[in-house]
Protein backbone atom coordinates (compact mmCIF):
# COMPACT_ATOMS: atom_id res chain seq x y z
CA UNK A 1 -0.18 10.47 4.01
CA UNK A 2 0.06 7.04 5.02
CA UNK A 3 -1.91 3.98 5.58
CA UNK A 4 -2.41 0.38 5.36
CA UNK A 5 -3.81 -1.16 2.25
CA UNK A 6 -6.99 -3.00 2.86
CA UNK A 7 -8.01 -4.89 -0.45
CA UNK A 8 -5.84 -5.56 -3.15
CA UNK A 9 -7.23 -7.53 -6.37
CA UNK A 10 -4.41 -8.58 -9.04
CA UNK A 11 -6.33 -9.64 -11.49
CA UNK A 12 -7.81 -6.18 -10.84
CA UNK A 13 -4.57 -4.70 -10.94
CA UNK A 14 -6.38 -2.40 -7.75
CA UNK A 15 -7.96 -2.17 -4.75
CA UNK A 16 -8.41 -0.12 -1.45
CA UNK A 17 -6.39 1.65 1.21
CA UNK A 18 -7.78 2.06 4.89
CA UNK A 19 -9.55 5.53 5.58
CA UNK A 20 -10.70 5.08 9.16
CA UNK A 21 -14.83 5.25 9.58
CA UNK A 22 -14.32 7.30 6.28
CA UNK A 23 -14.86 5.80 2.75
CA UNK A 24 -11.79 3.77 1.08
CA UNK A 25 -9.25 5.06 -0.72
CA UNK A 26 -8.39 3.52 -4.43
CA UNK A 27 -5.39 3.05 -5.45
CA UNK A 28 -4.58 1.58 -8.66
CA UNK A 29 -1.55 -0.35 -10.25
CA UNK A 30 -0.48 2.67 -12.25
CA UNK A 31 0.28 4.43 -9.08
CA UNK A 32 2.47 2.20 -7.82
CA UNK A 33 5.66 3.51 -7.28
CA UNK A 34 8.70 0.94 -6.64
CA UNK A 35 6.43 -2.19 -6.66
CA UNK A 36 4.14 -4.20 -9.03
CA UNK A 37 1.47 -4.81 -6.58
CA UNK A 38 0.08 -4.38 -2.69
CA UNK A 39 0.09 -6.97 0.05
CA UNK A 40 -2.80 -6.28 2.56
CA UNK A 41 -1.66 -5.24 5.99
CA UNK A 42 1.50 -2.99 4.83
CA UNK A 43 1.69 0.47 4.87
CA UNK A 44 2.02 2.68 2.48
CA UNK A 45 2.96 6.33 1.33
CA UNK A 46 0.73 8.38 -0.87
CA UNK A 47 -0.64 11.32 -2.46
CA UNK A 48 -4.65 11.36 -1.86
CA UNK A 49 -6.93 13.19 -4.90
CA UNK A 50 -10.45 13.85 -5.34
CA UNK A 51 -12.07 12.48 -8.79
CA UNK A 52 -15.45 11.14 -9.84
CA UNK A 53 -14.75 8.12 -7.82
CA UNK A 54 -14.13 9.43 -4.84
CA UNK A 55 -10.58 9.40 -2.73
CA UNK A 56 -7.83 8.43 -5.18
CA UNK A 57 -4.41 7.64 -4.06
CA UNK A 58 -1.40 8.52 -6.37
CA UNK A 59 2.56 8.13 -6.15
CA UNK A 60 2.15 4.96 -3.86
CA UNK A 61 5.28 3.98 -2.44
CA UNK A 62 6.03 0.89 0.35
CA UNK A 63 6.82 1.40 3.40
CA UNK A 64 9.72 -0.78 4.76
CA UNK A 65 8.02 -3.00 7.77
CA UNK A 66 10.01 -5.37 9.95
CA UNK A 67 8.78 -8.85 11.10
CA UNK A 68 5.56 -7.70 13.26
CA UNK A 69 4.57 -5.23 10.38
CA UNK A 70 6.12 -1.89 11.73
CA UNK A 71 7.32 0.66 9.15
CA UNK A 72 10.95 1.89 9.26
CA UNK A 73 11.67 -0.96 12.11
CA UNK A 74 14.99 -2.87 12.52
CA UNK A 75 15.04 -5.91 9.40
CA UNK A 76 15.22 -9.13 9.97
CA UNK A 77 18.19 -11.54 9.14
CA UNK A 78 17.11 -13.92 7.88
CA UNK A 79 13.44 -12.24 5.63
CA UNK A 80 15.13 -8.91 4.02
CA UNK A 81 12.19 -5.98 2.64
CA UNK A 82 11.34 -7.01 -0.71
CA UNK A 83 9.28 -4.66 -2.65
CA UNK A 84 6.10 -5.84 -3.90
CA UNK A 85 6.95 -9.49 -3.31
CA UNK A 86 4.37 -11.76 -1.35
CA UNK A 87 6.64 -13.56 1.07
């Protein structure tokens, strides 16, 4: 699946992934899969589960977004995709 994340809290090390009209998805720092934390507003690829909590999202990966936030778009020059960097 894949969505955009919505909340992140790092001191949390969590937060939430957008799931329409539908409650939010959690995703958690464990999950992460080649960065160290989410920047709201990029997309992501996951796994969703079902636990206790509700929807849980597992082997989170990045998606690689150009300049106006489009995955798998052309980069840009001069701001290359950095993984789990706030830029």
């Amino acid at each position: 699946m894949q969505t955009v994340v919505k909340k992140w809290f790092r001191d949390k090390e969590s937060g939430f992934l957008e799931n329409g009209s539908a409650k939010d998805i959690i995703v958690n720092k464990a999950d992460l899969l080649n960065c160290q934390f989410l920047k709201v507003g990029v997309t992501v690829e996951f796994e969703c589960h079902v636990d206790k909590r509700g929807l849980i999202a597992k082997k989170v990966k990045l998606i690689a977004q150009n300049k106006n936030g489009h995955g798998h778009g052309r980069h840009q020059a001069n701001k290359p995709f950095r993984p789990g960097v706030m830029t």
